[in-house]
Protein backbone atom coordinates (compact mmCIF):
# COMPACT_ATOMS: atom_id res chain seq x y z
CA UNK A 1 -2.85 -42.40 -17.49
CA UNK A 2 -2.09 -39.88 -14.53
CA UNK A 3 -4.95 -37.71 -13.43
CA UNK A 4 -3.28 -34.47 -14.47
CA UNK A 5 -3.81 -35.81 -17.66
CA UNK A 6 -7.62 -37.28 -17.62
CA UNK A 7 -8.01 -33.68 -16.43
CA UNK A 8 -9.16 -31.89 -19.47
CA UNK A 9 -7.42 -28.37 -20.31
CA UNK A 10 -7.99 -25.54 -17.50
CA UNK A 11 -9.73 -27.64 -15.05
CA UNK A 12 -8.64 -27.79 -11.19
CA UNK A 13 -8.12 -30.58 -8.92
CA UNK A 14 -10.24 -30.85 -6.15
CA UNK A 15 -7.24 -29.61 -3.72
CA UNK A 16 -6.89 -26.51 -6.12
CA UNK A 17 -10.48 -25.79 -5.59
CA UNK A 18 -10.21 -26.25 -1.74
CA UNK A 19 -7.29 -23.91 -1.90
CA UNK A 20 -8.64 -21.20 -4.27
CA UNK A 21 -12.09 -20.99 -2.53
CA UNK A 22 -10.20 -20.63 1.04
CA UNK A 23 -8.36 -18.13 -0.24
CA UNK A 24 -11.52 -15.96 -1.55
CA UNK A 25 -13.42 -16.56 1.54
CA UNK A 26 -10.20 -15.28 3.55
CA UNK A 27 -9.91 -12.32 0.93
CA UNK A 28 -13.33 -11.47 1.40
CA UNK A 29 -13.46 -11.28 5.04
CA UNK A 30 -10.51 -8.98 5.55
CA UNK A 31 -12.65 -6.65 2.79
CA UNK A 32 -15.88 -6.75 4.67
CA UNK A 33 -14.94 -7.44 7.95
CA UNK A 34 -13.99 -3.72 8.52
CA UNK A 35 -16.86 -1.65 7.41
CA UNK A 36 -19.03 -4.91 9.25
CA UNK A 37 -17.28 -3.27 12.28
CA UNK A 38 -17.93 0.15 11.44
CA UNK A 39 -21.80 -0.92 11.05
CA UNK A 40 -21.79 -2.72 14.19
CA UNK A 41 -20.01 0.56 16.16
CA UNK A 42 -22.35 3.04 14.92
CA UNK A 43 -25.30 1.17 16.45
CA UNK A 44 -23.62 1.28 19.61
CA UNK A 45 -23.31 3.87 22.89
CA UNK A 46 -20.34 6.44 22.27
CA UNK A 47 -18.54 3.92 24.12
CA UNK A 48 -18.85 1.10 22.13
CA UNK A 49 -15.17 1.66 20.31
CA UNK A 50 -13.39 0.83 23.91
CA UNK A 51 -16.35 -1.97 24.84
CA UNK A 52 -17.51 -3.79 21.73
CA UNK A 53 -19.86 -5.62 23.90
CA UNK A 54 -21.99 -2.73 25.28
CA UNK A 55 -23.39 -3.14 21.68
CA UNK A 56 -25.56 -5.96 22.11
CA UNK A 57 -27.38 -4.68 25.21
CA UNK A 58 -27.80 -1.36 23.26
CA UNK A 59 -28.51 -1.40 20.59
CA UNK A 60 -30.06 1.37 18.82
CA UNK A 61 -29.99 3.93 16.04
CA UNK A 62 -29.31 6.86 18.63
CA UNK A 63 -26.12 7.55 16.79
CA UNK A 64 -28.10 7.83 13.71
CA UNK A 65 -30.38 10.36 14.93
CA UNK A 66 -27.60 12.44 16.72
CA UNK A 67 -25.89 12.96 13.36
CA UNK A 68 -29.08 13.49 10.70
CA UNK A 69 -31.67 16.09 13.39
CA UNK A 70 -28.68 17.81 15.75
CA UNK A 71 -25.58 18.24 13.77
CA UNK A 72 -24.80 20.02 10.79
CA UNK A 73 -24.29 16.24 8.45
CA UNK A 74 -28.13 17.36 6.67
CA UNK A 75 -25.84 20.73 4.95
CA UNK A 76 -22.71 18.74 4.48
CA UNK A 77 -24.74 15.71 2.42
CA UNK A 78 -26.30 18.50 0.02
CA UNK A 79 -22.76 20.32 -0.66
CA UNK A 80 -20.99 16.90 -1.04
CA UNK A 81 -24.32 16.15 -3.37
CA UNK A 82 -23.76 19.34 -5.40
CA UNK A 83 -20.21 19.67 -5.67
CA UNK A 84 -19.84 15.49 -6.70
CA UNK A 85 -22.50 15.71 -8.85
CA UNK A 86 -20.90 18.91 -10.69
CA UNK A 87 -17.85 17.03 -10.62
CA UNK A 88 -19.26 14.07 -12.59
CA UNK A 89 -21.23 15.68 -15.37
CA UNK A 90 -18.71 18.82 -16.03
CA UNK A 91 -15.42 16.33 -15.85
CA UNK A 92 -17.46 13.69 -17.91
CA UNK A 93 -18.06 16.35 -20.76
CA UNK A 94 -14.63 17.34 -20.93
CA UNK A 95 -13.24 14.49 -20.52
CA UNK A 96 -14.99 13.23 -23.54
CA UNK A 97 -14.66 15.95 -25.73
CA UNK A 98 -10.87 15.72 -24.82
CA UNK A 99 -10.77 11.90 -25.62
CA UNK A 100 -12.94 12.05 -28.88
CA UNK A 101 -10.74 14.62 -30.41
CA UNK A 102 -7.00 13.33 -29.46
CA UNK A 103 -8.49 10.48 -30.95
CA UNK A 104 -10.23 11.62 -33.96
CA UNK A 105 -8.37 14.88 -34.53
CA UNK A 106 -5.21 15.23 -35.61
CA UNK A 107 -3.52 19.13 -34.38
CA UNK A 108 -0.42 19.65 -33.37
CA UNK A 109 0.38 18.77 -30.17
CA UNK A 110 -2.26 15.86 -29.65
CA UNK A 111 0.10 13.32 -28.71
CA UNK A 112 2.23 16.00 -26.32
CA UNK A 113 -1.31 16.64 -24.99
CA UNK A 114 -1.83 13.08 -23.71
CA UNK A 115 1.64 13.11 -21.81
CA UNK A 116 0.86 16.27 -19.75
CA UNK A 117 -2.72 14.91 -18.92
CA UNK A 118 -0.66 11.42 -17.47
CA UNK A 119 2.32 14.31 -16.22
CA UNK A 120 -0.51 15.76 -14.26
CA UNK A 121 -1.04 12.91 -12.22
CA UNK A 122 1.78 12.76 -10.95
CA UNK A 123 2.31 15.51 -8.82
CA UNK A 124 1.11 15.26 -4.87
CA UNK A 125 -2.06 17.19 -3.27
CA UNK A 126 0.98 18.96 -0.53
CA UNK A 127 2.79 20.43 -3.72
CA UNK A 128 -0.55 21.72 -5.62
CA UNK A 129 -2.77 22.79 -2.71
CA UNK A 130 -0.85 26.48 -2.14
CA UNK A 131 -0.28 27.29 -6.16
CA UNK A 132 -4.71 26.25 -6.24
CA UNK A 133 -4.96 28.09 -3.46
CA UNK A 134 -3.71 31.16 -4.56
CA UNK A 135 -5.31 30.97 -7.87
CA UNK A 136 -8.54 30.48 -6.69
CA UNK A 137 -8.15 33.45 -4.20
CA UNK A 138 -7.38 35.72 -7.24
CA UNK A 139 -10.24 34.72 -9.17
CA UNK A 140 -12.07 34.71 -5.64
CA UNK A 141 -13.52 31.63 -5.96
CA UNK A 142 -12.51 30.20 -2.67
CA UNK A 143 -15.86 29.15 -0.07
CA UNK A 144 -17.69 28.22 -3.59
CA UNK A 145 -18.80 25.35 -5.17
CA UNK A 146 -17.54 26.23 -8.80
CA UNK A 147 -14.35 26.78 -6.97
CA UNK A 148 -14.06 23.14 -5.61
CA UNK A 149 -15.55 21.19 -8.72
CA UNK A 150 -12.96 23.19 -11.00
CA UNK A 151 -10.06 22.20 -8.82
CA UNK A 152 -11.77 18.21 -8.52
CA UNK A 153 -11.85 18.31 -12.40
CA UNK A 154 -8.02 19.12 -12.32
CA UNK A 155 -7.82 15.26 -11.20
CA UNK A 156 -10.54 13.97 -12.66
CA UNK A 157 -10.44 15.01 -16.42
CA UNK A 158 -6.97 14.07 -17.22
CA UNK A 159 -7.28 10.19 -15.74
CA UNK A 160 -11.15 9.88 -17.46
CA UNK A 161 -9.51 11.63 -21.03
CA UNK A 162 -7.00 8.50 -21.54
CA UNK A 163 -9.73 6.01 -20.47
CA UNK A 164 -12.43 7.56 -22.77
CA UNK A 165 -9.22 7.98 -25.35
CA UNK A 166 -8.51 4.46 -25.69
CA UNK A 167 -12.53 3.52 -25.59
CA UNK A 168 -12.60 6.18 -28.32
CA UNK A 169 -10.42 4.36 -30.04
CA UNK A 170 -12.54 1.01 -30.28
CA UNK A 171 -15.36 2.75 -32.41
CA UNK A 172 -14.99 2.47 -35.95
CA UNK A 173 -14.06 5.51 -38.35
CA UNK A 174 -16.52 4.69 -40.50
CA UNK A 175 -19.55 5.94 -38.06
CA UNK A 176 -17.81 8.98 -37.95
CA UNK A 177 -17.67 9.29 -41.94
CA UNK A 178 -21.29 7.96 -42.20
CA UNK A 179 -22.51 10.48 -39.89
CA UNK A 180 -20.48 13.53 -42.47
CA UNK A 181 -22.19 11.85 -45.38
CA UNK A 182 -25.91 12.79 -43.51
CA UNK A 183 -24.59 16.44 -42.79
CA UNK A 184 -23.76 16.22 -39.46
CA UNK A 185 -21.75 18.68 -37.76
CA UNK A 186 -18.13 17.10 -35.89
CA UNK A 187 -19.99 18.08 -32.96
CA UNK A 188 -23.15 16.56 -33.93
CA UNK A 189 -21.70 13.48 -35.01
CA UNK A 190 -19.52 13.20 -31.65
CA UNK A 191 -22.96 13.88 -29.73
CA UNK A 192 -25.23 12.16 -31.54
CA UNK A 193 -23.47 9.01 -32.48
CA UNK A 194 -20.39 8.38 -30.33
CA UNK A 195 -21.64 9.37 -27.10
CA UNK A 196 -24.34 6.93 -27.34
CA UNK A 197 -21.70 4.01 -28.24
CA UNK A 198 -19.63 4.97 -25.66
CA UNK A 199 -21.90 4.98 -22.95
CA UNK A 200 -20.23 1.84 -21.29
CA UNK A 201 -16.84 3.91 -21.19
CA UNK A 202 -18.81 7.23 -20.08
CA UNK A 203 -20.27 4.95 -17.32
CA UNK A 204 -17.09 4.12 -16.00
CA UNK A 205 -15.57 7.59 -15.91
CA UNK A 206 -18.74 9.23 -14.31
CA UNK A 207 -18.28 6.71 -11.62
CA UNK A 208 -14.59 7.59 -11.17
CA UNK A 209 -15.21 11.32 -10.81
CA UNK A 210 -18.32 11.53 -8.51
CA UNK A 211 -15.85 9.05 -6.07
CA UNK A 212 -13.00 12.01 -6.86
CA UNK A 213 -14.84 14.53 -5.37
CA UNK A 214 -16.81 12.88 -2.58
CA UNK A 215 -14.13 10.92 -0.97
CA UNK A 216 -11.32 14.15 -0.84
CA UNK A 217 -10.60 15.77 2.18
CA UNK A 218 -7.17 17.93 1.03
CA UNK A 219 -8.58 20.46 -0.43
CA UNK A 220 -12.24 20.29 0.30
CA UNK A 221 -10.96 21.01 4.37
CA UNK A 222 -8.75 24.20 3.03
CA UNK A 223 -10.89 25.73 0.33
CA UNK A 224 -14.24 25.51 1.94
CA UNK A 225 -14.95 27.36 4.78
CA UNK A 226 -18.39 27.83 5.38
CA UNK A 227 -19.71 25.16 2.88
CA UNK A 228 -18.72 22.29 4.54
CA UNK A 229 -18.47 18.64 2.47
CA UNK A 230 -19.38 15.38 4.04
CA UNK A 231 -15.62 14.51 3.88
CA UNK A 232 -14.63 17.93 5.59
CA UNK A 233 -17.26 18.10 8.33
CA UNK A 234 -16.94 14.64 9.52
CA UNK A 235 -13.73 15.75 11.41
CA UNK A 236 -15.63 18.11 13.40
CA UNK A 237 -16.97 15.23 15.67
CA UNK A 238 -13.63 15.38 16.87
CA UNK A 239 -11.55 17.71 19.14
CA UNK A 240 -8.18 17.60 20.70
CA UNK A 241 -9.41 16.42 23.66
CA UNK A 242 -12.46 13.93 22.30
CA UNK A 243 -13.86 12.53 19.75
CA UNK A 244 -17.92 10.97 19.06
CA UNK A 245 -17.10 8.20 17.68
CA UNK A 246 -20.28 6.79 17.54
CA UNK A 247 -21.68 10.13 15.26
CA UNK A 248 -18.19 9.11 13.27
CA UNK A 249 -18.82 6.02 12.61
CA UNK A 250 -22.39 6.81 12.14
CA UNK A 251 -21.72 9.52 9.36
CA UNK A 252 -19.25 6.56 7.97
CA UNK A 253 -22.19 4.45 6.97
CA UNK A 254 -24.27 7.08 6.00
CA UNK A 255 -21.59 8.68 3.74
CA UNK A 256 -21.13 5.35 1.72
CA UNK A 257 -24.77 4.74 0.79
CA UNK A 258 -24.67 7.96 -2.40
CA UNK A 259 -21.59 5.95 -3.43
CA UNK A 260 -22.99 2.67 -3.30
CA UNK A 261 -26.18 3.78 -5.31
CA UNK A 262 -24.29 5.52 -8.22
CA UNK A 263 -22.35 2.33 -8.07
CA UNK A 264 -25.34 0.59 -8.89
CA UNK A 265 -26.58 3.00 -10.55
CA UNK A 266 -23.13 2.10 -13.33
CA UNK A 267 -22.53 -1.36 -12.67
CA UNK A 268 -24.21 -2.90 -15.68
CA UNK A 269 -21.53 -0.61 -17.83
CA UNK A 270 -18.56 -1.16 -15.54
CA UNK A 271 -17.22 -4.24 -16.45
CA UNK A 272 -18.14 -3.43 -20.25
CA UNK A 273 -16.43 -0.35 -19.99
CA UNK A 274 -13.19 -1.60 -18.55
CA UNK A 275 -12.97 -4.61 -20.68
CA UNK A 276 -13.89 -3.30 -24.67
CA UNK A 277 -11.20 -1.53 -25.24
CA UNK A 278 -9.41 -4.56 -25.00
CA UNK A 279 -11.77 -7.04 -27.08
CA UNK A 280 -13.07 -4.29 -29.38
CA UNK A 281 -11.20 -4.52 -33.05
């Protein structure tokens, strides 16, 4: 008998293992090995791009301190913190209320309604940032935060209503009917019993929007003047003639930590969230 076949059903050779575990390792270098880099930088002189190894023999946080007590990164974290956080709980609630009724609801139009929100997509940041632009200057919300989590909903809501759609989907009628029976409202029902059942889906789509807003530069750099976001100001470090690199880098590593703690914040629901609508009768 060969040993492909005393090999029982889905188990690797020990050359397949070699392989696949090489190829991880490799994978997961070129991932890490960048913001590693970054990291490394940022502890560095402002020099330390063009001579990696002044690093070593200086190491230090005087980057760090640069960017948090004499630059203007303190105002930029709190905008970025107001206008993501907005983002997430404003685009969440729509999002759901959109998903719950195209998927409860049946008005005319509820299918069309799904194809414009996956339409909407589709269109580039250079083709919608003048039409936004002038909008928001008529309804003068330009330099405001409502302003900028309004037009970050515009991307977020449509994406997060066919995820929480289809997750929608997974929950059985028959809540919804039990919940008429003890005189619920449709909006009580959809608050009081869905929501909860859909938290690993809700997880998911709050994660999605707070990285919507706090990662765009586009339009944060052209509608906000004054009220600089993390993702707008870092540029400033910069002129035509030099850049900081070491603040850059610097605000780099600070910037991801508010990402990486909603991130953990989620995680427990992520892979739930991704994965039910597709086990879920």
């Amino acid at each position: 008998m060969s040993a492909t076949t005393q090999r029982g059903r889905g188990q690797r050779g020990t050359g397949a293992s070699l392989a696949l575990h090489a190829t991880l390792l490799a994978a997961s270098a070129v991932a890490v090995f960048p913001v590693l880099w970054i990291v490394f930088i940022s502890l560095g002189p402002d020099s330390a791009w063009q001579q990696p190894g002044q690093v070593i023999h200086h190491l230090g946080l005087s980057n760090y301190r640069f960017v948090l007590l004499h630059s203007g990164f303190p105002h930029w974290m709190l905008n970025s913190v107001i206008v993501a956080g907005a983002t997430m709980v404003l685009g969440v609630f729509i999002a759901a209320s959109a998903g719950y009724a195209i998927s409860r609801m049946r008005f005319p139009g509820h299918r069309q309604l799904m194809w414009v929100f996956l339409v909407t997509q589709m269109f580039p940041v250079a083709v919608l940032i003048v039409p936004l632009y002038n909008l928001m200057a008529r309804l003068d919300l330009l330099d405001s935060y409502l302003g900028l989590v309004l037009v970050y909903c515009t991307i977020a809501v449509p994406f997060c209503a066919w995820m929480l759609k289809g997750y929608f989907d997974t929950i059985p009628r028959e809540i919804d009917e039990a919940g008429r029976m003890d005189g619920l409202s449709p909006f009580g029902t959809f608050w009081r019993l869905i929501l909860p059942l859909a938290r690993p889906g809700l997880a998911v789509t709050a994660f999605y929007s707070f990285l919507t807003a706090w990662g765009e530069v586009a339009y944060s750099s052209q509608f906000m003047k004054t009220h600089y976001t993390l993702a707008a100001g870092l540029p400033t470090y910069a002129s035509s003639i030099r850049a900081n690199w070491g603040a850059m880098t610097a605000g780099s590593v600070l910037i991801a930590i508010p990402a990486a703690v909603v991130f953990l914040l989620v995680q427990r629901h992520l892979v739930t969230g991704l994965t039910a609508g597709g086990t879920k009768g």
